[in-house]
Protein backbone atom coordinates (compact mmCIF):
# COMPACT_ATOMS: atom_id res chain seq x y z
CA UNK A 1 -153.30 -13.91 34.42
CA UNK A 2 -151.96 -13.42 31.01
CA UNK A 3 -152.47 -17.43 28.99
CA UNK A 4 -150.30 -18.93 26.43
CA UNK A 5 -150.75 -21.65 24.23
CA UNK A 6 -147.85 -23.15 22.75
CA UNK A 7 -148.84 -26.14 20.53
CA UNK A 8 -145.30 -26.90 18.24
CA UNK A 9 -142.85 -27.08 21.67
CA UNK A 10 -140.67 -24.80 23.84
CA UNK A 11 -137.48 -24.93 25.61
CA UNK A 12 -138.63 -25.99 29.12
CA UNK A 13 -135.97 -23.00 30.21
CA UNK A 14 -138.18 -20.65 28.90
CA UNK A 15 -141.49 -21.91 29.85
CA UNK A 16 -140.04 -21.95 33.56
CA UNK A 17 -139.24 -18.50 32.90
CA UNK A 18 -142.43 -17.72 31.94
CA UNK A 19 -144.42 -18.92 34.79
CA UNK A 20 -142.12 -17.25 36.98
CA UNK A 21 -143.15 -14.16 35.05
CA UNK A 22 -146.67 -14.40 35.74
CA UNK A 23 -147.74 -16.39 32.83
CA UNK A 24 -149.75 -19.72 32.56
CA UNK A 25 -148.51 -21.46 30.17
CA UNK A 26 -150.42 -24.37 28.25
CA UNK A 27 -148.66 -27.24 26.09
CA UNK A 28 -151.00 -28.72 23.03
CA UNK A 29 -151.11 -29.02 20.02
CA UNK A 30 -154.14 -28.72 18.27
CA UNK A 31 -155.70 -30.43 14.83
CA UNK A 32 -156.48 -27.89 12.04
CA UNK A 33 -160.37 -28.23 13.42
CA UNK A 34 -159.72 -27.38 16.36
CA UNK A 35 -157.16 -24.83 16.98
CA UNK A 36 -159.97 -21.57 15.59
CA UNK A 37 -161.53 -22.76 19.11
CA UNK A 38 -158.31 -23.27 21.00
CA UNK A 39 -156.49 -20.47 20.56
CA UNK A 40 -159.88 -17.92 21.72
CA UNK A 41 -159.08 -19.20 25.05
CA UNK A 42 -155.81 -17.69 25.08
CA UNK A 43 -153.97 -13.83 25.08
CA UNK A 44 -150.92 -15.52 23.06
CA UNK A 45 -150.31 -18.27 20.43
CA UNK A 46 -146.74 -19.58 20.38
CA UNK A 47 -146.14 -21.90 17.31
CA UNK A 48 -143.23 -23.35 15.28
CA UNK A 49 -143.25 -24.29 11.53
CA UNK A 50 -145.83 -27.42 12.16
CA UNK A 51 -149.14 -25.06 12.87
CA UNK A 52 -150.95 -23.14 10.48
CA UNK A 53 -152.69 -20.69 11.71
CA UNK A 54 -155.07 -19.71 8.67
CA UNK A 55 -157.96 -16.72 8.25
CA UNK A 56 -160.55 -19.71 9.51
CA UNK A 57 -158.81 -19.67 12.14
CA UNK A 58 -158.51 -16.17 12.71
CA UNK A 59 -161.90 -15.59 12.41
CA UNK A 60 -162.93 -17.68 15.63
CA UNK A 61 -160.56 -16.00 17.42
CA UNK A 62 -161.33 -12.27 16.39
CA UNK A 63 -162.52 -10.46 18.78
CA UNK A 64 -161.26 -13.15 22.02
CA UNK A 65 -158.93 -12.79 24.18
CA UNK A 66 -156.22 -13.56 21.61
CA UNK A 67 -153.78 -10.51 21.11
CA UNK A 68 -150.60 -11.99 19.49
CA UNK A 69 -149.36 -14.87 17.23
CA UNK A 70 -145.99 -15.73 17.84
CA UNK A 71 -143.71 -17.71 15.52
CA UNK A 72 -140.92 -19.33 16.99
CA UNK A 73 -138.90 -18.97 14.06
CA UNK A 74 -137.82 -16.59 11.30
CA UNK A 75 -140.84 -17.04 8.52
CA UNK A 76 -143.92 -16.79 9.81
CA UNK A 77 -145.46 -18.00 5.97
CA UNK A 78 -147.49 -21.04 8.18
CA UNK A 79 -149.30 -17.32 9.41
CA UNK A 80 -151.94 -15.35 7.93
CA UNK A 81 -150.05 -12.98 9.24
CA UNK A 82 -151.60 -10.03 7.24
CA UNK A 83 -155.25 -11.22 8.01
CA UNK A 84 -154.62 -11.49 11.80
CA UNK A 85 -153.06 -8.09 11.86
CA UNK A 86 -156.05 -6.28 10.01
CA UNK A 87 -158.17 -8.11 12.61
CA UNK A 88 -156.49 -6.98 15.62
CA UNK A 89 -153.99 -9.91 16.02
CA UNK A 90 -150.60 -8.81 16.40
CA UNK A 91 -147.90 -11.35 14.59
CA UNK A 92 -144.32 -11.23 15.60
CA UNK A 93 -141.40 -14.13 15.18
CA UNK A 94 -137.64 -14.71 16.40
CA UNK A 95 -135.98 -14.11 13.52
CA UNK A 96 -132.34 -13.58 15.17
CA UNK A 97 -132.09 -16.70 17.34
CA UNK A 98 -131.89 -19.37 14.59
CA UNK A 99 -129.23 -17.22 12.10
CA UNK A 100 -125.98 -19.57 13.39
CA UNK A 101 -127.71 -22.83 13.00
CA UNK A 102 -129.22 -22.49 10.14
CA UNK A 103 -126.52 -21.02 8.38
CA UNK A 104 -124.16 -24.00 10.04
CA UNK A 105 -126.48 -26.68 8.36
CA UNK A 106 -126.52 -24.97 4.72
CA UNK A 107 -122.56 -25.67 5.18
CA UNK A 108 -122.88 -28.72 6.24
CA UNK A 109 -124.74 -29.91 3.15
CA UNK A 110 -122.70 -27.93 0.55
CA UNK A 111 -119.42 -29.79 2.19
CA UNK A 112 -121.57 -32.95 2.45
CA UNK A 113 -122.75 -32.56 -1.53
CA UNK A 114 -119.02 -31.77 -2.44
CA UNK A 115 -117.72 -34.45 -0.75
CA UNK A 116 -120.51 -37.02 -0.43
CA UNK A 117 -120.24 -37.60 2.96
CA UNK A 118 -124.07 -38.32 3.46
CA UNK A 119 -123.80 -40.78 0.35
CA UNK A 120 -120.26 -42.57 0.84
CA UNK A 121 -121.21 -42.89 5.02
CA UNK A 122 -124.72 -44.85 3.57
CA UNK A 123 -122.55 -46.97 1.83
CA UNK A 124 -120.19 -48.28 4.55
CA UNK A 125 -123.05 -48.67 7.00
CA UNK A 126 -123.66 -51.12 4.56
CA UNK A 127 -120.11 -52.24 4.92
CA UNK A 128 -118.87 -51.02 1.72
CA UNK A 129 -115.17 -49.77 0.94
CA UNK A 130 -116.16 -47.85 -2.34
CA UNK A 131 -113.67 -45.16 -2.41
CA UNK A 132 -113.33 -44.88 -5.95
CA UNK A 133 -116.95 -43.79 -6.40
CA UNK A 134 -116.53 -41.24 -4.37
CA UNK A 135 -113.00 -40.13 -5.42
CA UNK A 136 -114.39 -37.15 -7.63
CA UNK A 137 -115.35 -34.65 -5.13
CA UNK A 138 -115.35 -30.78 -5.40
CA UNK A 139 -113.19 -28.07 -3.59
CA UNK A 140 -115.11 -25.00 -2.63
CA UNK A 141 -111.87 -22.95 -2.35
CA UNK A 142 -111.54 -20.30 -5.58
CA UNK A 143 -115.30 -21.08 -6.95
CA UNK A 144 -118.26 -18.58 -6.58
CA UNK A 145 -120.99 -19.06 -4.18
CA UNK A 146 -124.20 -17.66 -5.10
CA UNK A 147 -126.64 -16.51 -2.43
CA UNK A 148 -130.41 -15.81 -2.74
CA UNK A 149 -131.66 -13.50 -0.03
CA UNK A 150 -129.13 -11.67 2.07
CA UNK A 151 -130.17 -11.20 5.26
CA UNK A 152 -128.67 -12.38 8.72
CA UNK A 153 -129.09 -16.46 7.80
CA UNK A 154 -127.80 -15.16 4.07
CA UNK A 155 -124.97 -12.96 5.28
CA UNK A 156 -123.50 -15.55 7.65
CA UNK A 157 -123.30 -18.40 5.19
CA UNK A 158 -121.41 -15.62 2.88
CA UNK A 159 -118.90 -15.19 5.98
CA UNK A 160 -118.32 -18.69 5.92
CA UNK A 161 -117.75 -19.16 2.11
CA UNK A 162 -115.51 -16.03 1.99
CA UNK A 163 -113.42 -17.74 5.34
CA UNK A 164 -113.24 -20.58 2.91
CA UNK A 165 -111.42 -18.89 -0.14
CA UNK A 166 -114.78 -18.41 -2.08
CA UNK A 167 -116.10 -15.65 -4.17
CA UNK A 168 -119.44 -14.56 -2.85
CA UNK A 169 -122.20 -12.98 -4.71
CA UNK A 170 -125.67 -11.57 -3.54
CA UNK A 171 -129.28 -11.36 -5.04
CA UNK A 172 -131.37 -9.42 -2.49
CA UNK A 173 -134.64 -7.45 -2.98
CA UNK A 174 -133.27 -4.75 -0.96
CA UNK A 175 -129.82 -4.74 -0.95
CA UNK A 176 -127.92 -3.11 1.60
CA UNK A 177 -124.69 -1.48 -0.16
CA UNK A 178 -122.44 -1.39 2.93
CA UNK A 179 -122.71 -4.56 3.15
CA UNK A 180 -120.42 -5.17 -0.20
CA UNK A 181 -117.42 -3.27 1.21
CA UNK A 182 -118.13 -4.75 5.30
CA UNK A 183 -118.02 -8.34 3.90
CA UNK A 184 -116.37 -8.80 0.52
CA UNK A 185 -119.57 -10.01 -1.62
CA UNK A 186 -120.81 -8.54 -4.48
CA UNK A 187 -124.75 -7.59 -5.32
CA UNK A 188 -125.22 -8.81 -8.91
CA UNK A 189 -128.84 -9.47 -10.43
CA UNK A 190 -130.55 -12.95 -10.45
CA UNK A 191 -129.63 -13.19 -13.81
CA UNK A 192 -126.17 -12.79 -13.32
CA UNK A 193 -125.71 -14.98 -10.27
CA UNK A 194 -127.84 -17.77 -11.50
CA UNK A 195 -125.20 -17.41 -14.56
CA UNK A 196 -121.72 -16.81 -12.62
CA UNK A 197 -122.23 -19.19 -8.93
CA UNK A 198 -120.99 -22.59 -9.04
CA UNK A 199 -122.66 -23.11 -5.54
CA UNK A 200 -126.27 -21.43 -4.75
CA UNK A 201 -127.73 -21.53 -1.16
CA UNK A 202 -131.63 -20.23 -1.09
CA UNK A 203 -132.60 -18.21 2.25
CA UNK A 204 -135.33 -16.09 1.05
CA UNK A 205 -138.64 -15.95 2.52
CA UNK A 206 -141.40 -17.81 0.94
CA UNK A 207 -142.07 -16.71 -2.92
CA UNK A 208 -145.00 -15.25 -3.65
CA UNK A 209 -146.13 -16.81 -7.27
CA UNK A 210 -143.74 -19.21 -8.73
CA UNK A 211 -140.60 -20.51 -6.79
CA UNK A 212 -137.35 -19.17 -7.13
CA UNK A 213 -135.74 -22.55 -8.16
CA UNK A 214 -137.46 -23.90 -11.02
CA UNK A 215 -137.17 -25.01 -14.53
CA UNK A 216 -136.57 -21.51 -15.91
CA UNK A 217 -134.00 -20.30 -13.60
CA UNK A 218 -132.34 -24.08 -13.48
CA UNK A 219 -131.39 -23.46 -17.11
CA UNK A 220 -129.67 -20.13 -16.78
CA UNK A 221 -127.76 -21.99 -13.64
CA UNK A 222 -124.14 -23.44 -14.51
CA UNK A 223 -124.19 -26.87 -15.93
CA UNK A 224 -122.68 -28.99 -12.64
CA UNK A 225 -124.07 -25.89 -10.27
CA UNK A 226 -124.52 -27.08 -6.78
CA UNK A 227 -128.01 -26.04 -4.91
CA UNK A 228 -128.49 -25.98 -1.21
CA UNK A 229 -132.25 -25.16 0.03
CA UNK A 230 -132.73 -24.43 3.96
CA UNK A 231 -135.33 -21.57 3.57
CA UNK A 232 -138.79 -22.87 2.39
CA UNK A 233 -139.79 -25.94 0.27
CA UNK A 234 -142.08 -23.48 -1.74
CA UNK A 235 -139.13 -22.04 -3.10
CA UNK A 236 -138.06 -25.37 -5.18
CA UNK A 237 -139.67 -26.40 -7.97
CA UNK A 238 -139.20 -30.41 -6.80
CA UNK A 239 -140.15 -31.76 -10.16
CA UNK A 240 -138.04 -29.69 -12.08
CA UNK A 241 -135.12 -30.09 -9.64
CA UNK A 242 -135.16 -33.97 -9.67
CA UNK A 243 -135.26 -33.49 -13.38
CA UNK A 244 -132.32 -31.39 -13.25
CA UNK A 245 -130.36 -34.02 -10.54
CA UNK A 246 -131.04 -36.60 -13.29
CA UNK A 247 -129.91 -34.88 -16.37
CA UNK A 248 -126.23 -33.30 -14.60
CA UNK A 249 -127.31 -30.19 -14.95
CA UNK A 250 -127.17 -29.96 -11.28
CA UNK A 251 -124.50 -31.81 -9.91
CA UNK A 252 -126.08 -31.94 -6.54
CA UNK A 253 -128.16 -30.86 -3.62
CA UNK A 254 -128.80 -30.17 -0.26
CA UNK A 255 -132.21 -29.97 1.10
CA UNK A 256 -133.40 -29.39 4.78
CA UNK A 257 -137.06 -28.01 3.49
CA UNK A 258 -139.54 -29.56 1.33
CA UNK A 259 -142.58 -28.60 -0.50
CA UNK A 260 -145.03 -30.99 1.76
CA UNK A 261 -143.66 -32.10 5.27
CA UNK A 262 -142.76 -34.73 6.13
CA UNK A 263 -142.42 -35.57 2.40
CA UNK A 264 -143.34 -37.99 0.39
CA UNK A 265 -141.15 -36.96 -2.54
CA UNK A 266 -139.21 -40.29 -2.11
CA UNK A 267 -137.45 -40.23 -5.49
CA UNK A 268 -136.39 -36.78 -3.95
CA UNK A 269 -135.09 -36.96 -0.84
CA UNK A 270 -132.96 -40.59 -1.20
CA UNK A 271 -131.67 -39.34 -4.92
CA UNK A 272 -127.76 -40.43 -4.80
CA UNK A 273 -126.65 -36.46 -5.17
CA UNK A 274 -129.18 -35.67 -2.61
CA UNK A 275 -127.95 -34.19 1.11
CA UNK A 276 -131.48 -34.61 3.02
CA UNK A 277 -131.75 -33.73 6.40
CA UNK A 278 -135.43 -33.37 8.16
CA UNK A 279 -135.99 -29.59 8.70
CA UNK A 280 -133.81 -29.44 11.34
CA UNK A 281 -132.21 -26.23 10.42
CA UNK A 282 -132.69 -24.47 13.66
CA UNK A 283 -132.79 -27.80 15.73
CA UNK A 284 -129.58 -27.28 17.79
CA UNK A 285 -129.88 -27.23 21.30
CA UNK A 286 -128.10 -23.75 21.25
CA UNK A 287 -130.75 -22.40 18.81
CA UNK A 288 -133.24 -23.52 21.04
CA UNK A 289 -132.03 -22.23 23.86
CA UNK A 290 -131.83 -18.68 21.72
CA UNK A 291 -135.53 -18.73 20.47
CA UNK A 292 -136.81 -19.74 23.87
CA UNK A 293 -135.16 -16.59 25.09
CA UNK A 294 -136.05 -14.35 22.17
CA UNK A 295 -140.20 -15.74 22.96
CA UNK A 296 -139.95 -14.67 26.45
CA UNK A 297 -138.66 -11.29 25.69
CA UNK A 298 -141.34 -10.58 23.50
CA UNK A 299 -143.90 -11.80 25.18
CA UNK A 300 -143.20 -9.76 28.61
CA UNK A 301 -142.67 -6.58 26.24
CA UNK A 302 -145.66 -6.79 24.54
CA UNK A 303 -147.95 -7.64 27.81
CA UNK A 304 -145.43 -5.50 29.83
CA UNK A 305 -144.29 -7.76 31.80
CA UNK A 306 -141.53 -7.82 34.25
């Protein structure tokens, strides 16, 4: 019988699904001590964005039963992903089944940014009527949105921006030209959308080096830009992006990711121009749903199950 260990969650659908299949399926997570142990016991490792599974790990497990790492999920940066492959580890993630919700959220913070809505609702929780402080919002309609990594999470926000009456330009590493024509965006160079987007939404994987957003790259941005972030937390310079929230340069943000989660980045995540949510980009019940799906189809091709 073919065992999985899935330590981060599941939808229950899918885990049904699974023993119906054939599979056992196991439910624990697992301290950073102990998961090198854990996972030997078992042909597949399902995990979300709270394990890491690092080379320590993959060395007590080399050579075990364990055959794949699966990442419920589209990065699978919490993976040694290279290491585990060179040792015989396949790695593999569900990088279709989150596109719509993620994409949904980063619009949902550049609407809430524009028009304060996570702000001016804190306030009359607290029963305050302060319209006028919030009567200087921004229209998205005729301004440029800026996107950083164009691929399916990427392209759909850009659907939703040009739906909205916005122009939309694209920084890729490997831009697809058809693309352009298909959906109305324009590939420009870092440079020049850093320089031309009023509105910038980051969904690039995990940068290797120094992260995208940072000091440097804040000061080529348009003074009063507007940054949304629901890729990965390593991809913001925090410091220099609180430091840019307090000078104007940028007018505001919206943040689902963070550099250390949960984070403690307090004068962060409760800044006045600050749209916070919890990493909860792919946390619809839909989404779900889609990855628990997307797991059991790659688990019963890869052990060739029916």
């Amino acid at each position: 019988m073919i065992r999985v260990l899935v330590t981060d969650g599941m939808d229950k659908n899918a885990i049904e699904q699974l023993k119906k299949k054939g599979f056992q399926v196991t439910e624990q997570h697992y301290g950073c001590e102990e998961l090198g142990t854990a996972i030997a016991q078992y042909d597949a490792l399902v995990v979300r964005s709270s394990t890491q599974v690092r080379s320590c790990h993959i060395d007590q497990a080399k050579g075990s039963r364990l055959k794949l790492i699966l990442r419920g999920g589209v990065g699978i940066d919490n993976i040694d992903a290279e290491y585990a492959e060179k040792n015989g580890i396949a790695v593999r993630n569900t990088p279709r089944a989150s596109t719509e919700s993620v994409a949904e959220l980063a619009l949902a913070h550049l609407l809430s940014c524009c028009r304060f809505i996570s702000a001016a609702g804190h306030t009359m929780r607290e029963d305050k009527w302060e319209k006028k402080a919030y009567s200087h919002g921004l229209e998205l309609h005729g301004k440029t949105l800026g996107i950083i990594g164009f691929g399916r999470i990427g392209q759909t926000v850009g659907s939703f921006g040009k739906a909205l009456g916005m122009k939309v330009l694209a920084y890729d590493l490997f831009p697809v030209p058809c693309l352009e024509e298909q959906l109305g965006v324009q590939y420009v160079t870092m440079e020049e959308l850093l320089q031309q987007s009023d509105f910038i939404s980051v969904h690039a994987p995990a940068a290797d080096g120094q992260p995208i957003v940072r000091a440097e790259t804040l000061a080529q941005m348009k003074d009063g830009v507007v940054l949304i972030n629901t890729s990965r937390g390593s991809n913001v310079d925090e410091d220099a992006l609180l430091e840019a929230l307090n000078s104007g340069k940028v007018w505001a943000a919206g943040l689902d990711v963070y550099r250390q989660e949960p984070s403690p980045n307090h004068d962060l995540y409760s800044h006045p121009r600050v749209s916070a949510t919890p990493h909860i980009g792919a946390q619809t019940n839909e989404a779900q749903s889609r990855v628990g799906q997307e797991i059991v189809d790659i688990l019963c091709a890869f052990f060739q199950q029916n």
